[in-house]
Structures are given as structure tokens and as C-alpha cells.
C-alpha atoms as a PDB file:
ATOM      1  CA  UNK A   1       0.000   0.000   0.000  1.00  0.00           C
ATOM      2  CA  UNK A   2       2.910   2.338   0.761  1.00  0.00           C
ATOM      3  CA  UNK A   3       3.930   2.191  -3.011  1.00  0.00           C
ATOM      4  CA  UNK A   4       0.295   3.086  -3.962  1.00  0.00           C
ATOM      5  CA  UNK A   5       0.429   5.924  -1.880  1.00  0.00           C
ATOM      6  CA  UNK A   6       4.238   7.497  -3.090  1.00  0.00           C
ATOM      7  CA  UNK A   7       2.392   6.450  -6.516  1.00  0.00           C
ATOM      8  CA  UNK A   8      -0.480   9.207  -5.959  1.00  0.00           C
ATOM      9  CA  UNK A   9       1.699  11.575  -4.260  1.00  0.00           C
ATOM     10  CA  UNK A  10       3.987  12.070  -7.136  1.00  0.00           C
ATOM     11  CA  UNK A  11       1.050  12.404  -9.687  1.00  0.00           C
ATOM     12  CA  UNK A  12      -1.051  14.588  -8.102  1.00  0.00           C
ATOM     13  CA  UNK A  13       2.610  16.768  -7.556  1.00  0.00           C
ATOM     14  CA  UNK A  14       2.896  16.764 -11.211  1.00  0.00           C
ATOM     15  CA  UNK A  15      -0.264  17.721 -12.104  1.00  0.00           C
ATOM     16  CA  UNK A  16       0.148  20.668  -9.829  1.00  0.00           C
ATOM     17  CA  UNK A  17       3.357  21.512 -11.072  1.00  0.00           C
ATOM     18  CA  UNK A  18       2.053  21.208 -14.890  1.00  0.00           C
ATOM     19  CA  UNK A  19      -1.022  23.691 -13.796  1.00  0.00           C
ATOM     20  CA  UNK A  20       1.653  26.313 -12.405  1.00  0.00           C
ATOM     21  CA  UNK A  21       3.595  25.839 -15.795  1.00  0.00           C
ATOM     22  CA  UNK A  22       0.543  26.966 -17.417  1.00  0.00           C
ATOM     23  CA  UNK A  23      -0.603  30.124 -15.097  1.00  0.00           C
ATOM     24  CA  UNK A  24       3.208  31.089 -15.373  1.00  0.00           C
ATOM     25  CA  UNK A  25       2.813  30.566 -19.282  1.00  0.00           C
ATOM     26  CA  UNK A  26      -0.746  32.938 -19.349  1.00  0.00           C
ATOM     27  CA  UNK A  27       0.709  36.058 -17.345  1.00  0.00           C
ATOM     28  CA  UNK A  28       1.843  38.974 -18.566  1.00  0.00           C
ATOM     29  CA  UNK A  29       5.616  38.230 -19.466  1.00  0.00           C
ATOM     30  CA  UNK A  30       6.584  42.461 -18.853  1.00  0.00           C
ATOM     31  CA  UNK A  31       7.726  44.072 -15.768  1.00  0.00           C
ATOM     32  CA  UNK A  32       6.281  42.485 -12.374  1.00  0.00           C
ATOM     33  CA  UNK A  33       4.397  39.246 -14.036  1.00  0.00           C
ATOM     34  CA  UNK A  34       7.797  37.661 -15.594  1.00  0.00           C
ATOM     35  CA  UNK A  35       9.162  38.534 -11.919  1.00  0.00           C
ATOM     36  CA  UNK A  36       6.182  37.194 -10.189  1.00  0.00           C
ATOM     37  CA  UNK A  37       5.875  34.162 -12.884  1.00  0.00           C
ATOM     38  CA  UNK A  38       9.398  33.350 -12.504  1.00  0.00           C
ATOM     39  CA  UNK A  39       8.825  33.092  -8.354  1.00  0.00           C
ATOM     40  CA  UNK A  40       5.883  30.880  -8.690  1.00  0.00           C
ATOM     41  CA  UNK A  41       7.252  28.388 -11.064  1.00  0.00           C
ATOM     42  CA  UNK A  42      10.742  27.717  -8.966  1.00  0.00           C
ATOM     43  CA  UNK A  43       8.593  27.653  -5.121  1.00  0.00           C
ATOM     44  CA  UNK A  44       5.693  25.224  -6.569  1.00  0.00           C
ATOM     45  CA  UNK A  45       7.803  23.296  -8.786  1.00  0.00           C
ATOM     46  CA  UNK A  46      10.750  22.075  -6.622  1.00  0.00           C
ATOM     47  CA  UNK A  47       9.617  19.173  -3.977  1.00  0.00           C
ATOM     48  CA  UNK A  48      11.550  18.679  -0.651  1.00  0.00           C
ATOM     49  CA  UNK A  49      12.729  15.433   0.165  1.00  0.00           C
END
């Protein structure tokens, strides 16, 4: 059961990291959204160990 859970873990993780990619991807890429966008994608994408 442990493997099943790791197994959901690291999709559901992905999925939320692909949904970032795409909010980073639809803001404004001037000024304080490329700023902003970069911020978001490198906290929500990286996972801790």
C-alpha cells in the first residue's frame, strides 16, 4: 500500500506543477508578471525530500 500511496503523491505533484507551468505561461511576461511568474514556477515546482 505504501507504493500506492508514493504512486499518488507524485502524480497529483505533477499535475500541480504542470497547472503552475501553465498560469506562469498565461501572465503577462513584462515588468512584475515575468518577476512574479518566474517566483511561482521555482517555489511550486521544486519538492523537498
Amino acid at each position: 500500500m505504501g507504493d500506492r500511496v508514493s504512486d499518488d503523491i507524485a502524480a497529483r505533484t505533477f499535475q500541480f506543477a504542470l497547472r503552475i507551468v501553465k498560469l506562469v505561461r498565461a501572465l503577462d511576461q513584462t515588468g512584475a508578471g515575468h518577476v512574479l511568474g518566474s517566483e511561482l514556477l521555482r517555489s511550486r515546482t521544486s519538492i523537498s525530500c
